[in-house]
C-alpha atoms as a PDB file:
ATOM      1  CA  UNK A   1     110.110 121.362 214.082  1.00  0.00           C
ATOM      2  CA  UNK A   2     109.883 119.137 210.902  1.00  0.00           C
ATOM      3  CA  UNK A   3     113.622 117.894 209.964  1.00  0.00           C
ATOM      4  CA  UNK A   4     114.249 118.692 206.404  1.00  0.00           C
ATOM      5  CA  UNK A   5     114.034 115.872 204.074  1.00  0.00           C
ATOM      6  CA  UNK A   6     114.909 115.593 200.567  1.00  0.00           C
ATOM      7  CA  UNK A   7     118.783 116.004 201.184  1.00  0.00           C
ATOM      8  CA  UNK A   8     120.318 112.294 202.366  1.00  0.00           C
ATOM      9  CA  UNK A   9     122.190 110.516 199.043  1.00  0.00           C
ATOM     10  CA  UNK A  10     121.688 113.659 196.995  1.00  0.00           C
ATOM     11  CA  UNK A  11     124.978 115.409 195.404  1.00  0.00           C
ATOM     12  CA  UNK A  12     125.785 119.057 195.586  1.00  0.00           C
ATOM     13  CA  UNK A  13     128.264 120.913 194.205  1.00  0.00           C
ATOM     14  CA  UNK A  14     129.442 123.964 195.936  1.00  0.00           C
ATOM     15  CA  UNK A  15     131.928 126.757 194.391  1.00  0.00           C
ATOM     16  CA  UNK A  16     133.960 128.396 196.048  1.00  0.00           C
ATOM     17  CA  UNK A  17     134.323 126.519 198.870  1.00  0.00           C
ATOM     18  CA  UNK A  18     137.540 126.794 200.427  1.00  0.00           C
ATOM     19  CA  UNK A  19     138.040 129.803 202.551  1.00  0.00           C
ATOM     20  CA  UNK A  20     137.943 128.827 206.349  1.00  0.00           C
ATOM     21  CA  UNK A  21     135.877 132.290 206.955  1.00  0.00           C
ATOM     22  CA  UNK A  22     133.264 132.089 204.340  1.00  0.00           C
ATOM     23  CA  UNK A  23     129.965 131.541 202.637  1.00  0.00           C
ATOM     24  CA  UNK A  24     130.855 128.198 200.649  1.00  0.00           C
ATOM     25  CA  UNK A  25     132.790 126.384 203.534  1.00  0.00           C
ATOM     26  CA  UNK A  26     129.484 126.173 206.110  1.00  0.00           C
ATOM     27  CA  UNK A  27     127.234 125.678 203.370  1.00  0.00           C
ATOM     28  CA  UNK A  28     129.354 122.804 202.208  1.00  0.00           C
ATOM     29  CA  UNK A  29     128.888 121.567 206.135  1.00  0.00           C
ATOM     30  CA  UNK A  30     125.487 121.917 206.416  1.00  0.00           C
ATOM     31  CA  UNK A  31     124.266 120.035 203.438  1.00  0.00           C
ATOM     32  CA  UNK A  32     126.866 117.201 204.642  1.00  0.00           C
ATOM     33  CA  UNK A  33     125.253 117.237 207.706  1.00  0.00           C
ATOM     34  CA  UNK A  34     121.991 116.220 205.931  1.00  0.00           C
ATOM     35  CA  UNK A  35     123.301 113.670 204.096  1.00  0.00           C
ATOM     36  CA  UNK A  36     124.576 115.265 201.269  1.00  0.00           C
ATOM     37  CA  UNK A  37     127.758 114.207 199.104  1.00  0.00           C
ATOM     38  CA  UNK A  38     129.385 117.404 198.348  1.00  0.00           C
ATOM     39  CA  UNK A  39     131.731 118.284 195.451  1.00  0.00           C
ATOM     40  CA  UNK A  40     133.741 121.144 196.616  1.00  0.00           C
ATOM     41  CA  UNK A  41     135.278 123.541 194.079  1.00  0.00           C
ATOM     42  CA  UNK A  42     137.990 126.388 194.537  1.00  0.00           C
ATOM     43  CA  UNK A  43     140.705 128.411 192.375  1.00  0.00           C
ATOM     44  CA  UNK A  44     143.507 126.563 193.939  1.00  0.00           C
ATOM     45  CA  UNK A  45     145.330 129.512 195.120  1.00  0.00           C
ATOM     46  CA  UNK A  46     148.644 128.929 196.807  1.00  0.00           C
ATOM     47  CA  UNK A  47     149.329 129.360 200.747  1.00  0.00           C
ATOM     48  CA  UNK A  48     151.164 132.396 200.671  1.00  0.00           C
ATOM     49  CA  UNK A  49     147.676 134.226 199.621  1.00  0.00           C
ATOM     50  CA  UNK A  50     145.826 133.000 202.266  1.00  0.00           C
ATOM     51  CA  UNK A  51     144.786 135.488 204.724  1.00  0.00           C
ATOM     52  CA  UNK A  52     146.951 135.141 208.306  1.00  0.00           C
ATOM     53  CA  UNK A  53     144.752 133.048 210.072  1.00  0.00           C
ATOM     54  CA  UNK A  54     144.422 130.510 207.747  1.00  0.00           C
ATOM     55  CA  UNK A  55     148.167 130.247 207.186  1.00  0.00           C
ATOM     56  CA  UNK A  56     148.136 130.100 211.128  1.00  0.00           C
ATOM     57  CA  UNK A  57     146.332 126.992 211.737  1.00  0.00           C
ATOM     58  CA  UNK A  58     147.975 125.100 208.498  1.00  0.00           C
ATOM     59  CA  UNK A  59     144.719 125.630 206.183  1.00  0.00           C
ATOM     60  CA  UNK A  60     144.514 123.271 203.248  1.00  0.00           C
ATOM     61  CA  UNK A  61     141.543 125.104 200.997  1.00  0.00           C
ATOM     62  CA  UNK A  62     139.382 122.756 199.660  1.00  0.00           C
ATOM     63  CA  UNK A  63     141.091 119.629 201.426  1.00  0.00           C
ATOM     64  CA  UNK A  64     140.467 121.312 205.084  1.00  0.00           C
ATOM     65  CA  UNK A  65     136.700 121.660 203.868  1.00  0.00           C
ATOM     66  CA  UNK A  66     136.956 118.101 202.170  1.00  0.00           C
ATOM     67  CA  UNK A  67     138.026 116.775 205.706  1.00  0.00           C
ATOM     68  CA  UNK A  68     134.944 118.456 207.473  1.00  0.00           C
ATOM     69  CA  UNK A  69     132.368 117.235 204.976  1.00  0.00           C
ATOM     70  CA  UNK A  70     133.648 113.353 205.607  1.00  0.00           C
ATOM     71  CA  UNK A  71     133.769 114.304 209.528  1.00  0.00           C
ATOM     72  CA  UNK A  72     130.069 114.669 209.287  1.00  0.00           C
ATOM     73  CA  UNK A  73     129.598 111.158 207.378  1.00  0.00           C
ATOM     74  CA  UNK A  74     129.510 112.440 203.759  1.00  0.00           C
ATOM     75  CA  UNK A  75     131.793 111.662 200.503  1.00  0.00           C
ATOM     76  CA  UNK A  76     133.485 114.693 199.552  1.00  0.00           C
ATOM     77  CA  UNK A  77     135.299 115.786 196.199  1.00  0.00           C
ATOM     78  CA  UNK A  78     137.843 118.365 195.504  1.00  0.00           C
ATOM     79  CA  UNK A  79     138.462 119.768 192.378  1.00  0.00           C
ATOM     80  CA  UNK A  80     140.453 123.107 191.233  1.00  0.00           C
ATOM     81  CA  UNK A  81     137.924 124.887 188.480  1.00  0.00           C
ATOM     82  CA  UNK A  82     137.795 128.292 187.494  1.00  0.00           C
ATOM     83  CA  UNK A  83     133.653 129.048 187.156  1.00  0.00           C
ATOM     84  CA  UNK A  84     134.806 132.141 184.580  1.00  0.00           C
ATOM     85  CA  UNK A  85     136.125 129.813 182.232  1.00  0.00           C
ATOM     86  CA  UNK A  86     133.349 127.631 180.416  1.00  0.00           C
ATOM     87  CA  UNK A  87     135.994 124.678 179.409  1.00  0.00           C
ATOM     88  CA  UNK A  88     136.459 124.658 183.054  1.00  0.00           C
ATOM     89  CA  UNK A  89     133.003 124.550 183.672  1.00  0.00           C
ATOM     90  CA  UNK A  90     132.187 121.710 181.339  1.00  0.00           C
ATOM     91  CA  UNK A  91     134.831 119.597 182.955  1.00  0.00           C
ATOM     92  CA  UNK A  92     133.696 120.206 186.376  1.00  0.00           C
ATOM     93  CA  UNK A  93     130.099 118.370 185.125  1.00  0.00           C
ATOM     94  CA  UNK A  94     131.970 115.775 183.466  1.00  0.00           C
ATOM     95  CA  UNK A  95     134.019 114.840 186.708  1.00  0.00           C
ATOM     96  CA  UNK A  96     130.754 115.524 188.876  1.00  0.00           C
ATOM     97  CA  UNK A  97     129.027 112.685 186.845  1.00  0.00           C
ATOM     98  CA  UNK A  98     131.546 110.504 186.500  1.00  0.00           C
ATOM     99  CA  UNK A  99     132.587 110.268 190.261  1.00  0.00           C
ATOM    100  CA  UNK A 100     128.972 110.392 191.470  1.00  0.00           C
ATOM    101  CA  UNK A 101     126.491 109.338 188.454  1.00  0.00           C
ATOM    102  CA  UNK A 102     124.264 112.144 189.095  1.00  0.00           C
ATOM    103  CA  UNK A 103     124.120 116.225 190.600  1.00  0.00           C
ATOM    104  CA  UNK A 104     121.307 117.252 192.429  1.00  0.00           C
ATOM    105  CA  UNK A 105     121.949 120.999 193.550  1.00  0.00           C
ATOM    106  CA  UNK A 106     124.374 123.750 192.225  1.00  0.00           C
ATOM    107  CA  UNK A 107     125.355 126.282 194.961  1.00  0.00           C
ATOM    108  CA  UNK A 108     127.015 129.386 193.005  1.00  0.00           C
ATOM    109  CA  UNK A 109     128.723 130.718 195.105  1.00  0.00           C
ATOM    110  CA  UNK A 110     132.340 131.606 193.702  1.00  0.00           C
ATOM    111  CA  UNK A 111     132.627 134.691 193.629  1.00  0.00           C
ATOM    112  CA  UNK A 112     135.291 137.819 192.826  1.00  0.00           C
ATOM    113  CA  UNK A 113     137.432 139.414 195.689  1.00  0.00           C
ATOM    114  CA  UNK A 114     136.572 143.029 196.819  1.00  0.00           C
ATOM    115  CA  UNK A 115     139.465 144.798 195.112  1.00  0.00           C
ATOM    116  CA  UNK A 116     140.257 147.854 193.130  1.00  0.00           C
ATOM    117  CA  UNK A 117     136.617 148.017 191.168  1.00  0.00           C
ATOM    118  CA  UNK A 118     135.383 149.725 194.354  1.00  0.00           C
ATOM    119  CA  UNK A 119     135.737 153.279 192.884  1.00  0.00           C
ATOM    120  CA  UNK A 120     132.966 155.707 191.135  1.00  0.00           C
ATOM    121  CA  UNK A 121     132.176 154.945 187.148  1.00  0.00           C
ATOM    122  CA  UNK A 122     134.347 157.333 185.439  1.00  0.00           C
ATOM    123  CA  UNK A 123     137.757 155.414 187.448  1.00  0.00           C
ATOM    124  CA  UNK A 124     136.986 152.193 186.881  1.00  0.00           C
ATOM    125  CA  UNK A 125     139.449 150.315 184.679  1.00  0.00           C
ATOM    126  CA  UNK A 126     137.789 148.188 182.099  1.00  0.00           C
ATOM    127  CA  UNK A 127     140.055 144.947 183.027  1.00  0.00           C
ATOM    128  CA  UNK A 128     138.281 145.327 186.848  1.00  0.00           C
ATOM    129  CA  UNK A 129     135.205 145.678 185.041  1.00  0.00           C
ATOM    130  CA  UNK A 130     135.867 142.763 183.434  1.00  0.00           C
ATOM    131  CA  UNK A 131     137.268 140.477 186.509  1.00  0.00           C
ATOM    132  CA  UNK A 132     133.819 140.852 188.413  1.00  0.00           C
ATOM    133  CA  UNK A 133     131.649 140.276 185.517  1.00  0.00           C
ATOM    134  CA  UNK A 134     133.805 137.272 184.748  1.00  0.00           C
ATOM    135  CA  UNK A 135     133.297 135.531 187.974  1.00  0.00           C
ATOM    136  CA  UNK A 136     130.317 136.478 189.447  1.00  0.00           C
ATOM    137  CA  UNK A 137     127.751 137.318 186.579  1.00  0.00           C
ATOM    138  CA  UNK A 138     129.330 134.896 183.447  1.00  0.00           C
ATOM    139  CA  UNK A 139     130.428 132.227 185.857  1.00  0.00           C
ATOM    140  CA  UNK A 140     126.904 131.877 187.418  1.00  0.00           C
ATOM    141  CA  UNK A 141     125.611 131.760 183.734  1.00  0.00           C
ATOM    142  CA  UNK A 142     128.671 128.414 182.788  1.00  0.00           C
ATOM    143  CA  UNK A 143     127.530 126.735 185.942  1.00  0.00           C
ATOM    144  CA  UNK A 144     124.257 127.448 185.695  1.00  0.00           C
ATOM    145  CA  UNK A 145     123.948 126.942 181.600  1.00  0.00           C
ATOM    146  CA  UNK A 146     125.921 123.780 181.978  1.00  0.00           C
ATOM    147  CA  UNK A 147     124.892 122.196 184.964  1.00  0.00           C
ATOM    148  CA  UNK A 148     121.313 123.107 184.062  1.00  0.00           C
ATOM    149  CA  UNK A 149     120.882 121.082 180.904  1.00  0.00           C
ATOM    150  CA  UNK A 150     122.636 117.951 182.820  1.00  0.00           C
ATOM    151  CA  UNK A 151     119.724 118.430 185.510  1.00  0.00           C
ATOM    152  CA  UNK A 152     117.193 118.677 182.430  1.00  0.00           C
ATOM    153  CA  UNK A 153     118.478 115.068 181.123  1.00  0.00           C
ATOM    154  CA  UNK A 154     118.611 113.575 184.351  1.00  0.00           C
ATOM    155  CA  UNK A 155     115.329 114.094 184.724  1.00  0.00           C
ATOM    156  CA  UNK A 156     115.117 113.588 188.216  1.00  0.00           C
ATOM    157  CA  UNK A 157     114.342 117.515 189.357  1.00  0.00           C
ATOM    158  CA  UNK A 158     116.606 119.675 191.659  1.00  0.00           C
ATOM    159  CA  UNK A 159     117.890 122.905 192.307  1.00  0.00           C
ATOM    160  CA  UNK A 160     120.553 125.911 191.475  1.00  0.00           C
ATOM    161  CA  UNK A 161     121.369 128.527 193.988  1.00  0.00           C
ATOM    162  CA  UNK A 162     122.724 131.516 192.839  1.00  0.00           C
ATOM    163  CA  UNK A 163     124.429 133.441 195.916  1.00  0.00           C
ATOM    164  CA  UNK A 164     123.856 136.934 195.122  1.00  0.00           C
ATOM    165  CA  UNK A 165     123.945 140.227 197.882  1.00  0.00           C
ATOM    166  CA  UNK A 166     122.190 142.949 198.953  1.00  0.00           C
ATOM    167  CA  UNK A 167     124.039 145.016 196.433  1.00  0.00           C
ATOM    168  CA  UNK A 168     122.223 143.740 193.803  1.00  0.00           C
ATOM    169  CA  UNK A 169     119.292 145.705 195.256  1.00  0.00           C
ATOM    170  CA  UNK A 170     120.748 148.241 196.848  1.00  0.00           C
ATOM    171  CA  UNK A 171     123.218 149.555 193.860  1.00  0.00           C
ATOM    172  CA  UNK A 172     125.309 151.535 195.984  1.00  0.00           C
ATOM    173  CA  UNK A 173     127.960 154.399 194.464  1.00  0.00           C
ATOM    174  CA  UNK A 174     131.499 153.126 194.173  1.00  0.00           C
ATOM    175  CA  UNK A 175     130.207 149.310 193.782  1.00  0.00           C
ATOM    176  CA  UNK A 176     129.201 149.675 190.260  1.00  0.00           C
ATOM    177  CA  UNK A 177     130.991 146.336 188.966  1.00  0.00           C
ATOM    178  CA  UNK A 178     129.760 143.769 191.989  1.00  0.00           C
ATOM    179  CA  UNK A 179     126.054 145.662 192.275  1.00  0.00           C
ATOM    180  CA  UNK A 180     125.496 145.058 187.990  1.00  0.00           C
ATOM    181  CA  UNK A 181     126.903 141.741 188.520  1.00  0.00           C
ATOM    182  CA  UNK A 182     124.673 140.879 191.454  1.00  0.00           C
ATOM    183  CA  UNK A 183     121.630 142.128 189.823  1.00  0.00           C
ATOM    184  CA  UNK A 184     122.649 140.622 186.608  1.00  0.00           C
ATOM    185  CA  UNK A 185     122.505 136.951 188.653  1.00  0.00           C
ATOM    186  CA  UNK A 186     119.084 137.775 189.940  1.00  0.00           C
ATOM    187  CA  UNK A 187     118.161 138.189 186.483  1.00  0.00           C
ATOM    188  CA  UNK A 188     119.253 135.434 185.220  1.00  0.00           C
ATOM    189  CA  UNK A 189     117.795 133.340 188.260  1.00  0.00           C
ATOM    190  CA  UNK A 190     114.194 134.941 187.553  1.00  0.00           C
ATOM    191  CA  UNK A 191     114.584 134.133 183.618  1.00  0.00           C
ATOM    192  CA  UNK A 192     116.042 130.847 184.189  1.00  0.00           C
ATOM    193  CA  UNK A 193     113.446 129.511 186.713  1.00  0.00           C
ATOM    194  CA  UNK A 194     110.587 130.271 184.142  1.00  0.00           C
ATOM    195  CA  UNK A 195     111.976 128.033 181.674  1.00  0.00           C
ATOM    196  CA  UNK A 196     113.106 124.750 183.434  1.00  0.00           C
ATOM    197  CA  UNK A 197     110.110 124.809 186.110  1.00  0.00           C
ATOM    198  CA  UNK A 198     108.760 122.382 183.723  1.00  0.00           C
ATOM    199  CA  UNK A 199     111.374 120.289 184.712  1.00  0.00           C
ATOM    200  CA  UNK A 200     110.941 120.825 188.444  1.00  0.00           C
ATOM    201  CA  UNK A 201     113.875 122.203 188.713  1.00  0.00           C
ATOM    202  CA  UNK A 202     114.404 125.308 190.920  1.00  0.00           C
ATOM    203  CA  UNK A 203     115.918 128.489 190.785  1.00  0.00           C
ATOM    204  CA  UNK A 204     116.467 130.835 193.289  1.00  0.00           C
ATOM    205  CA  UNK A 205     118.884 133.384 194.451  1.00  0.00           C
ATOM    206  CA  UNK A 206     120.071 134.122 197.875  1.00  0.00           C
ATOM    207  CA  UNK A 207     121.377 138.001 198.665  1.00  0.00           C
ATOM    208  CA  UNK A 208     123.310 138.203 201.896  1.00  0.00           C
ATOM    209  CA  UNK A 209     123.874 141.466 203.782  1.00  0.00           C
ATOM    210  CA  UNK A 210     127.257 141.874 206.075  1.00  0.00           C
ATOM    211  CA  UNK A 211     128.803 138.955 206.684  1.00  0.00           C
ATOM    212  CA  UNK A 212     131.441 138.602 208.847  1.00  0.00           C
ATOM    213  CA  UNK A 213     134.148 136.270 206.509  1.00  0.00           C
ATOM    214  CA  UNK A 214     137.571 137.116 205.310  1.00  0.00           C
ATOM    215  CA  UNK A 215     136.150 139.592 202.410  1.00  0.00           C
ATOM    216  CA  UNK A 216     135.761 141.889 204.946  1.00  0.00           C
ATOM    217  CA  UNK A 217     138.585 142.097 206.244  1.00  0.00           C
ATOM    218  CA  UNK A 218     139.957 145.398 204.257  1.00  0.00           C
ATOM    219  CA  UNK A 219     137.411 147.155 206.198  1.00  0.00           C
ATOM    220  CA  UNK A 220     138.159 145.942 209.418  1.00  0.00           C
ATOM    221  CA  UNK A 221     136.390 145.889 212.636  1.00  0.00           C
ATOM    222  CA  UNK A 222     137.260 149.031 213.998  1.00  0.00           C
ATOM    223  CA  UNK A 223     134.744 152.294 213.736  1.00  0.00           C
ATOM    224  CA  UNK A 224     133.801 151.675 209.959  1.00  0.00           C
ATOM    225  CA  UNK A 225     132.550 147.908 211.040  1.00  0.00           C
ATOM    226  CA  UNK A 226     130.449 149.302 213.714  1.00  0.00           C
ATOM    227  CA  UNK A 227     128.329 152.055 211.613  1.00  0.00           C
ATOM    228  CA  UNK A 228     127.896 149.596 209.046  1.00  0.00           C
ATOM    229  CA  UNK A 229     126.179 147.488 211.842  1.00  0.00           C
ATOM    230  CA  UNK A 230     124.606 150.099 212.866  1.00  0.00           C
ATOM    231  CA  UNK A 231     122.128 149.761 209.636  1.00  0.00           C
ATOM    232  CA  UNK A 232     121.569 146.287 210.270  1.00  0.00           C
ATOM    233  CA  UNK A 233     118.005 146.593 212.298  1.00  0.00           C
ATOM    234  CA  UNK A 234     118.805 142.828 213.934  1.00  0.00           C
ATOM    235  CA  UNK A 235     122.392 144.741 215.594  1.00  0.00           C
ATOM    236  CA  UNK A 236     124.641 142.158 214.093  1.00  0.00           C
ATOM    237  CA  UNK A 237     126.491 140.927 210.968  1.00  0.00           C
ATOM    238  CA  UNK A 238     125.833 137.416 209.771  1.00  0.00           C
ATOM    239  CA  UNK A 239     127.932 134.377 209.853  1.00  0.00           C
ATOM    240  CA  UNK A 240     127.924 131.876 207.115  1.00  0.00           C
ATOM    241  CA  UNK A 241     125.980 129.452 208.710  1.00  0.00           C
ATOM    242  CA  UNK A 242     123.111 132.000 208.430  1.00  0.00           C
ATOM    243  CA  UNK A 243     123.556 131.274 204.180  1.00  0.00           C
ATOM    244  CA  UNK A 244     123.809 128.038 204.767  1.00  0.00           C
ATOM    245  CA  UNK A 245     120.681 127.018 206.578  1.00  0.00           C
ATOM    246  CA  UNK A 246     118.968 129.056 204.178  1.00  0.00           C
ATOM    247  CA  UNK A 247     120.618 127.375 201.644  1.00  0.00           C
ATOM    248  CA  UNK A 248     119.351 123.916 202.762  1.00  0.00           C
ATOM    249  CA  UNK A 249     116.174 124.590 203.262  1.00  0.00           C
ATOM    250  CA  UNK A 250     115.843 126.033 199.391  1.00  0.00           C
ATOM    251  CA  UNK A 251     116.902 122.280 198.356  1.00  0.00           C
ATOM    252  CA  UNK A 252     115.252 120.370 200.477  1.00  0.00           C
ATOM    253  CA  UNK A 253     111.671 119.343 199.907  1.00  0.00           C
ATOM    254  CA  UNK A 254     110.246 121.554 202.456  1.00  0.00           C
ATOM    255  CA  UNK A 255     111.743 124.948 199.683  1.00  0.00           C
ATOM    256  CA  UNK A 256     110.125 122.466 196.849  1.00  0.00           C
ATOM    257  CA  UNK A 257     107.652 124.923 196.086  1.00  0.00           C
ATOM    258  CA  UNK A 258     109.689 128.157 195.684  1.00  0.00           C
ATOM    259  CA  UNK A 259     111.356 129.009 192.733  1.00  0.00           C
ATOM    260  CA  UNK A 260     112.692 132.159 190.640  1.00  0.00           C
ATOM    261  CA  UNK A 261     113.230 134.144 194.036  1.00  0.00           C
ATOM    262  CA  UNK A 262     115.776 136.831 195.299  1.00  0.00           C
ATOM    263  CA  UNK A 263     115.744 136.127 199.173  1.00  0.00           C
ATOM    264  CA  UNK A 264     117.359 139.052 201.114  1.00  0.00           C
ATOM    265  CA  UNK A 265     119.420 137.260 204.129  1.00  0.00           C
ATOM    266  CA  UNK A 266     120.303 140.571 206.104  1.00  0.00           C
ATOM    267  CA  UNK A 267     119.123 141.227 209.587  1.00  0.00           C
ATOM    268  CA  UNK A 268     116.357 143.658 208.149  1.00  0.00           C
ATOM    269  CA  UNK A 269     119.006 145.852 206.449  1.00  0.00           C
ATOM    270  CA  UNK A 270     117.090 145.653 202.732  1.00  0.00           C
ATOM    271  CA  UNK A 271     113.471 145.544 202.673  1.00  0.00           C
ATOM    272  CA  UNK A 272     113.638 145.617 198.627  1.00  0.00           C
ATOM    273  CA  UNK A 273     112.361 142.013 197.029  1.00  0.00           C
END
């Protein structure tokens, strides 16, 4: 199998990165692995709102992750930044280019905790509206808006991967908040990806299905865990490292020709592109 090149001395900053059972923690791994330098971004929550196991095994956030990218012979940085804020934002670029002289790839990840905007239109509360658009659909746009033009002056090409989900296809009932702001960033990757292709820089979006991290967790993984697997034609839910090995092949130059797409990562349970 052809090792993926393109990766080794390149810089990638990864949002929300810090939860031990997650999407942005093995993705942050994997693209160490390959070589590259990772700048790893979280909200800087305190301890006492990490889930159990975390507070079990003395969980550090960003710092535990930080310790795992240098483990596997890469320069990590940590930095607290809230994507929904574009001040934020702007500062994150400024400290990415200072510490490292140059980005390469923009993993969007952050995203907004399942929470009280699971319920049908007519209850929703405008401020939970609000939260989810916040994160997921206006902080892709700050990272990607910001991080975008300092790929365009660069000049040197790369790529921005916008994790999405399923729901963005999907567009359940009761999910009305996280399914507009899902599709929202699949928009925004399609548009986006039209205009700096000239640039050869990439765009794409990456929609997992069930994953099995901390999110989950209100649901369990009693009877309601099983049905749901029970739509999942491959009979299990995904781990992170399943986004994450997608998510370094779409930078590397073996993805270099693929850009403005929505890639379902699912185990079969959306056939909708």
């Amino acid at each position: 199998m052809t090792e993926l090149t393109g990766l080794k001395g390149k810089v990638a900053v990864v949002t929300g990165a810090g939860r031990m059972r997650s999407i942005g923690r093995p993705i942050a791994v994997e693209l160490a692995k390959a070589g590259c330098n990772i700048v790893l971004t979280g909200t800087g929550r305190a301890p006492n709102h990490y889930p159990e196991d975390e507070q079990a095994t003395g969980w550090r956030d960003i710092a535990s992750v930080a310790d795992e990218v240098r483990a596997a012979g890469s320069e990590a940085y940590e930095l607290v930044s809230n994507v929904a804020d574009a001040a934020s934002v702007d500062a994150l670029v400024a400290s990415t280019l200072e510490r490292f002289g140059r980005v390469d790839f923009v993993i969007n990840n952050a995203g907004a905790a399942r929470g009280a905007d699971r319920v049908p239109v007519t209850q929703l509360a405008i401020d939970d509206w609000h939260k989810v658009m916040n994160v997921n659909l206006n902080g892709t746009f700050y990272m990607s808006r910001a991080f975008g033009q300092a790929l365009i002056e660069q000049g040197e090409g790369g790529a921005i991967i916008n994790i999405s989900s399923i729901a963005g296809k999907m567009l359940p009932p009761n999910t009305a908040a996280y399914a507009a702001s899902k599709a929202g960033i699949q928009a925004l990757t399609a548009s986006m990806a039209q205009e700096v292709g000239r640039y050869n820089i990439r765009v794409n979006a990456i929609c997992p299905g069930v994953i099995d991290t901390y999110r989950m967790d209100d649901i369990g993984r009693g009877e309601n865990w099983q049905r749901m697997l029970q739509m999942i034609p491959l009979g299990r839910a995904g781990q992170g490292e399943d986004i994450a090995w997608m998510t370094a092949f779409m930078c590397s130059d073996q993805g270099a020709w693929i850009t403005g797409q929505a890639y379902n990562v699912d185990g079969g349970h959306v056939v909708a592109h």
